[in-house]
Protein backbone atom coordinates (compact mmCIF):
# COMPACT_ATOMS: atom_id res chain seq x y z
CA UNK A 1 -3.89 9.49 22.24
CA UNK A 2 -5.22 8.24 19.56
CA UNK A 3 -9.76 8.93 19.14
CA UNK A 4 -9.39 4.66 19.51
CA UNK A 5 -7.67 2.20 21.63
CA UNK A 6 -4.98 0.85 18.79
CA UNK A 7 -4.95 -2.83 18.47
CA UNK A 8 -2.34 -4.96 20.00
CA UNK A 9 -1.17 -6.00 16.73
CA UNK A 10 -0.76 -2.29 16.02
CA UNK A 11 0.94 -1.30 19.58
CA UNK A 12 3.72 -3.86 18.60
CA UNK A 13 4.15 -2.98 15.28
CA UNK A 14 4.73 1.05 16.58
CA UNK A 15 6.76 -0.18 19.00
CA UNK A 16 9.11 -1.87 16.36
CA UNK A 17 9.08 0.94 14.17
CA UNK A 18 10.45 3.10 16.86
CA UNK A 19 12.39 0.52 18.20
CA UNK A 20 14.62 -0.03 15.14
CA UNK A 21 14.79 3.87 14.22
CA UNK A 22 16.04 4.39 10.84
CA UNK A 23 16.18 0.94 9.95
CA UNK A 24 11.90 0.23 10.04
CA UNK A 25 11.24 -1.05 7.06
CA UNK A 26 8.36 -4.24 6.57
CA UNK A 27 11.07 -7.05 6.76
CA UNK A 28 13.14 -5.79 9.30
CA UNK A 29 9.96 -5.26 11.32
CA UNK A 30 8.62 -8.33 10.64
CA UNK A 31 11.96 -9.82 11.68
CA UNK A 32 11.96 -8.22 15.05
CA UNK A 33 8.23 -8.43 16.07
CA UNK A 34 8.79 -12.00 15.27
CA UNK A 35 11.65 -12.27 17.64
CA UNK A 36 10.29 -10.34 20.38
CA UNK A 37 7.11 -12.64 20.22
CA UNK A 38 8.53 -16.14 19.46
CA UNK A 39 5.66 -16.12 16.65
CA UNK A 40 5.28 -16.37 13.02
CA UNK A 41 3.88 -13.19 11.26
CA UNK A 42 2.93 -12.74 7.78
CA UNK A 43 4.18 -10.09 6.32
CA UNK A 44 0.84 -9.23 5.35
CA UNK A 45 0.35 -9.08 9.26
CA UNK A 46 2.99 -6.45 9.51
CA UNK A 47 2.05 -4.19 6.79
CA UNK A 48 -1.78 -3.52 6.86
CA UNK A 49 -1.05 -2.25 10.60
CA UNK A 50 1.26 -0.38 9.00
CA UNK A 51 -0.93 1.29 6.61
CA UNK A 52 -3.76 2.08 9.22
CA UNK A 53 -0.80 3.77 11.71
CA UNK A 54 -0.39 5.79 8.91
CA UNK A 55 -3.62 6.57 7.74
CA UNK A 56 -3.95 7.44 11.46
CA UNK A 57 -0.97 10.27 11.64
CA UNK A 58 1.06 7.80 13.60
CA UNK A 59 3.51 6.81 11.20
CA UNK A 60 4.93 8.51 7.86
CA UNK A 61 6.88 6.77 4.84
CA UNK A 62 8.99 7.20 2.69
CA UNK A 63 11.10 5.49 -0.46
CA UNK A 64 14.65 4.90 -0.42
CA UNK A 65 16.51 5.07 -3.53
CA UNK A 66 17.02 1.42 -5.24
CA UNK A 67 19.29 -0.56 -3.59
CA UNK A 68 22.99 -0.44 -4.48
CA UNK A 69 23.40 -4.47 -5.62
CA UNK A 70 21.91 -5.34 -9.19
CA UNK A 71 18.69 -5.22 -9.13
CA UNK A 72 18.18 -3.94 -5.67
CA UNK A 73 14.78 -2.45 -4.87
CA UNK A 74 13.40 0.49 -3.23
CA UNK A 75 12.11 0.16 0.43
CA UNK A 76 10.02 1.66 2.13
CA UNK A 77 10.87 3.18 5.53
CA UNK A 78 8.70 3.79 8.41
CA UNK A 79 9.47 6.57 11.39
CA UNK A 80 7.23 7.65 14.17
CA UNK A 81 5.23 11.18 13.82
CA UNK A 82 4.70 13.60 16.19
CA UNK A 83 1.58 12.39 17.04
CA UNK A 84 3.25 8.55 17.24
CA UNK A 85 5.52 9.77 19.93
CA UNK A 86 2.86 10.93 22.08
CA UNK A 87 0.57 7.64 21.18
CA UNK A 88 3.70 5.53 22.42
CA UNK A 89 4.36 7.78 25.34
CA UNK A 90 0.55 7.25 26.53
CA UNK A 91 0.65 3.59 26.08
CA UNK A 92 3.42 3.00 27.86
CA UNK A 93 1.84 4.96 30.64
CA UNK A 94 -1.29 3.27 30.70
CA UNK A 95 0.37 0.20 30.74
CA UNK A 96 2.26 0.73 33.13
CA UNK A 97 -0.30 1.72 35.28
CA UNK A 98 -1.87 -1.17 34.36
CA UNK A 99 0.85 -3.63 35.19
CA UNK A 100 1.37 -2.02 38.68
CA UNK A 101 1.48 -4.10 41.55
CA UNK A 102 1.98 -7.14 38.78
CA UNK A 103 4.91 -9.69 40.20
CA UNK A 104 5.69 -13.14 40.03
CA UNK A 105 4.24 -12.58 44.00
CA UNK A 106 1.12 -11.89 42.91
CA UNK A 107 0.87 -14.48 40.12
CA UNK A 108 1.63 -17.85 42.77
CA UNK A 109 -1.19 -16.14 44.88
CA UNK A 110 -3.62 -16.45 41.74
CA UNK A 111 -4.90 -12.71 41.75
């Protein structure tokens, strides 16, 4: 893990970057994190996570070649490092752990 906790913004936006494998790129992120949420998000919101995952060895990027319709643009793709992987892996185990014994159950009895 990670020296710091990441922020929840950043958890989700890792998770969408693996999530949509070789198609992470900011709007398609943006698009799903926004689904998965049921909330608006800037897209400004979406990439300066982005550029502290990578600054942190979580993510890399790259350029794609310019679109093929006139005037397409390049984008810029996102995919999980090494060191991602094993960030995701130990949030979703601390998590986990955390959530444990967490059930509808427990929620009507107020705890």
């Amino acid at each position: 893990m990670t020296e710091k906790y990441l922020s929840r913004t950043e958890e989700i936006v890792l998770m969408a970057v693996w999530k949509l494998g070789e198609d992470a790129y900011g709007v398609s992120i943006r698009s799903l994190v926004q689904r998965m949420s049921g909330r608006y998000w800037s897209i400004g919101a979406v990439y300066v996570p982005l550029e502290r995952l990578e600054k942190k060895g979580l993510l890399a990027a790259e350029m794609s070649d310019p679109r093929p319709e006139r005037g397409g643009r390049r984008k810029r793709f996102f995919r999980l490092t090494r060191s991602g992987r094993r960030e995701l892996d130990a949030l979703f185990r601390m998590n986990a752990e955390i959530w444990r014994g967490y059930s509808a159950v427990s929620r009507e009895e107020g705890r």
